[in-house]
Protein backbone atom coordinates (compact mmCIF):
# COMPACT_ATOMS: atom_id res chain seq x y z
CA UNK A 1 -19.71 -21.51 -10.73
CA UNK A 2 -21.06 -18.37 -12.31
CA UNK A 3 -21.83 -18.14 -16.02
CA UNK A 4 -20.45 -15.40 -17.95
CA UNK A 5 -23.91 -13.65 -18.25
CA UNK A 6 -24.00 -13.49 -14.23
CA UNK A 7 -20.48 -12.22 -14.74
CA UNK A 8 -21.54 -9.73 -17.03
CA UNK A 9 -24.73 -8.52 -14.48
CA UNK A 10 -22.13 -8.36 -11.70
CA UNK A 11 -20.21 -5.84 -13.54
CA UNK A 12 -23.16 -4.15 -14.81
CA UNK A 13 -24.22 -3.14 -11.08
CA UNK A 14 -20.26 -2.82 -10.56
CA UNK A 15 -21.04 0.55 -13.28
CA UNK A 16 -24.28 1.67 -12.18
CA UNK A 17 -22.90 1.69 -8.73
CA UNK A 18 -19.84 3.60 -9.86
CA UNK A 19 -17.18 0.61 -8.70
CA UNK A 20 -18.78 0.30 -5.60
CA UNK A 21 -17.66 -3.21 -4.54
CA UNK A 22 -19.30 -3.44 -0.78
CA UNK A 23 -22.84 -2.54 -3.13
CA UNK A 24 -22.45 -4.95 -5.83
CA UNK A 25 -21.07 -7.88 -3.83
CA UNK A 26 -23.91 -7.50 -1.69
CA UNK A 27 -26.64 -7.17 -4.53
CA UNK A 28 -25.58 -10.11 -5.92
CA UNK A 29 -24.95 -12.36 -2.78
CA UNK A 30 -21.20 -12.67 -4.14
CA UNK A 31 -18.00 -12.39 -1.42
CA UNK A 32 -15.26 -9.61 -1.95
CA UNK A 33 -12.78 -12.24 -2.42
CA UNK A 34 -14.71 -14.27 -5.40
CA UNK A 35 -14.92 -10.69 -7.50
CA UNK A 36 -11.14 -10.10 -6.38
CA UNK A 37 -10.13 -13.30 -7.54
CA UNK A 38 -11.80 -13.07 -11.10
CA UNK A 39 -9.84 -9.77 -11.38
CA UNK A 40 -6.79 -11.73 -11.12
CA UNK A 41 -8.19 -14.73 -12.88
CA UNK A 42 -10.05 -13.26 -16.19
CA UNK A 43 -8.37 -10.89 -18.12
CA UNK A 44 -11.79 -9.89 -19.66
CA UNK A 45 -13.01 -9.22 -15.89
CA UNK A 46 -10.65 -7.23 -15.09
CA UNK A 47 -10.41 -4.73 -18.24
CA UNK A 48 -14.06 -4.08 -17.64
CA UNK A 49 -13.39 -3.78 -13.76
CA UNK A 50 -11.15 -0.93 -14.66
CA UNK A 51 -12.93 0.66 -16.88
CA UNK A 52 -15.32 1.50 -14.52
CA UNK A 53 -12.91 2.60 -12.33
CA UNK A 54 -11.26 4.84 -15.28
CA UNK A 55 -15.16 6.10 -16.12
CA UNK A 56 -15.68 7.12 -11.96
CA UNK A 57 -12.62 9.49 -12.02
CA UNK A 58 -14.04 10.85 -15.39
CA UNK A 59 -16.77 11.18 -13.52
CA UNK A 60 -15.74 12.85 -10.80
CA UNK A 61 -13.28 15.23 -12.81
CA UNK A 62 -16.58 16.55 -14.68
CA UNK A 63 -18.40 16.98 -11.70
CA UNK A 64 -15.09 18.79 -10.20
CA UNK A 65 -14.64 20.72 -13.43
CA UNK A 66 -18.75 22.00 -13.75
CA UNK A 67 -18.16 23.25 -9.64
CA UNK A 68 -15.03 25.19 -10.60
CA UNK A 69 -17.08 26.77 -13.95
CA UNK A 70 -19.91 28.09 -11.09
CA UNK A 71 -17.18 29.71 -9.13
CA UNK A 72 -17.09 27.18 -6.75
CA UNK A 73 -13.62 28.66 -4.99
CA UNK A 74 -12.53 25.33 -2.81
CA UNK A 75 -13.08 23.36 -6.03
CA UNK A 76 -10.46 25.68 -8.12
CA UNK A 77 -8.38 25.34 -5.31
CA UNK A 78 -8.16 21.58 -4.90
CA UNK A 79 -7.75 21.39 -8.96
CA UNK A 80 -4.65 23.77 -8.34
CA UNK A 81 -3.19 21.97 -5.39
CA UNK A 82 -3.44 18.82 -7.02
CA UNK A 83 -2.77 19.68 -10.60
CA UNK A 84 -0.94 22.57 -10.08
CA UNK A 85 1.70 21.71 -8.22
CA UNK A 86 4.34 21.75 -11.03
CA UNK A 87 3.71 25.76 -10.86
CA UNK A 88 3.55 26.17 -6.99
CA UNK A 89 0.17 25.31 -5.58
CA UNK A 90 1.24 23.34 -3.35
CA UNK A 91 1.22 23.62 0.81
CA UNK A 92 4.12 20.99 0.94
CA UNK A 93 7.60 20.35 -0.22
CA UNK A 94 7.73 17.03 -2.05
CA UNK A 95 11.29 15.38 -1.91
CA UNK A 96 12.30 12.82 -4.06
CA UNK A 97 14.80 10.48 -2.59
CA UNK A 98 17.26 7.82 -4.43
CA UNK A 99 17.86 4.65 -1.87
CA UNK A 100 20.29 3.10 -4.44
CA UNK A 101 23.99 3.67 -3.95
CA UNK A 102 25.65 3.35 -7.36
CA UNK A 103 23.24 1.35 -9.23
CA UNK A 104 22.69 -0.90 -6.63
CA UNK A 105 19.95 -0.99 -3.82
CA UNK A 106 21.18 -0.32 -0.15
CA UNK A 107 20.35 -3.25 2.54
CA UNK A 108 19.12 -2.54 5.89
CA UNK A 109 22.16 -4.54 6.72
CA UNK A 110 24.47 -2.27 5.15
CA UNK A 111 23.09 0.46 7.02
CA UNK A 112 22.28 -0.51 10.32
CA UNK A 113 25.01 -1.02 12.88
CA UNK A 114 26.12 -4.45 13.60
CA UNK A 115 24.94 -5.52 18.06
């Protein structure tokens, strides 16, 4: 059983390796499914668990945002085609598709031909 200072370790590498989980479970001898479990188990656990997660895409979005400021052309480009897309920067056509026939959901059964 772990105390809720290891815990608290645990989650500390789980930041300073940017939600890494292969790196933490391994610095602190602990299996995948033990930290996976505690996500589902402790509420407390699993705020901080996405936290972290919420503080790597800031992360990641500054880093993205300082490469587009130095001109960084692929970088303005991926912000466009992923942020964008509401104005056209997009490569694709995204459909949206409605599987429900009024109100109600369609079974494969209803749409599949009977042997």
């Amino acid at each position: 059983m772990y105390t809720k200072q290891q815990k608290q370790a645990i989650l500390a590498t789980y930041r300073e390796t940017l939600g890494s989980l292969t790196e933490t479970c391994k610095a602190h001898k602990l299996s995948r499914s033990t930290f996976c479990e505690w996500c589902k188990k402790d509420p407390e656990f699993a705020a901080a668990v996405e936290e972290t997660k919420e503080a790597f895409l800031d992360f990641a979005e500054s880093a993205l945002v300082e490469r587009m400021r130095a001109g960084d052309t692929t970088a303005i480009i991926f912000a466009l085609k992923t942020r964008g897309k509401q104005r056209g920067w997009s490569e694709k056509a995204e459909l949206e598709v409605d599987l429900t026939s009024k109100g109600k959901p369609i079974r494969y059964a209803d749409i599949m031909p009977h042997s």
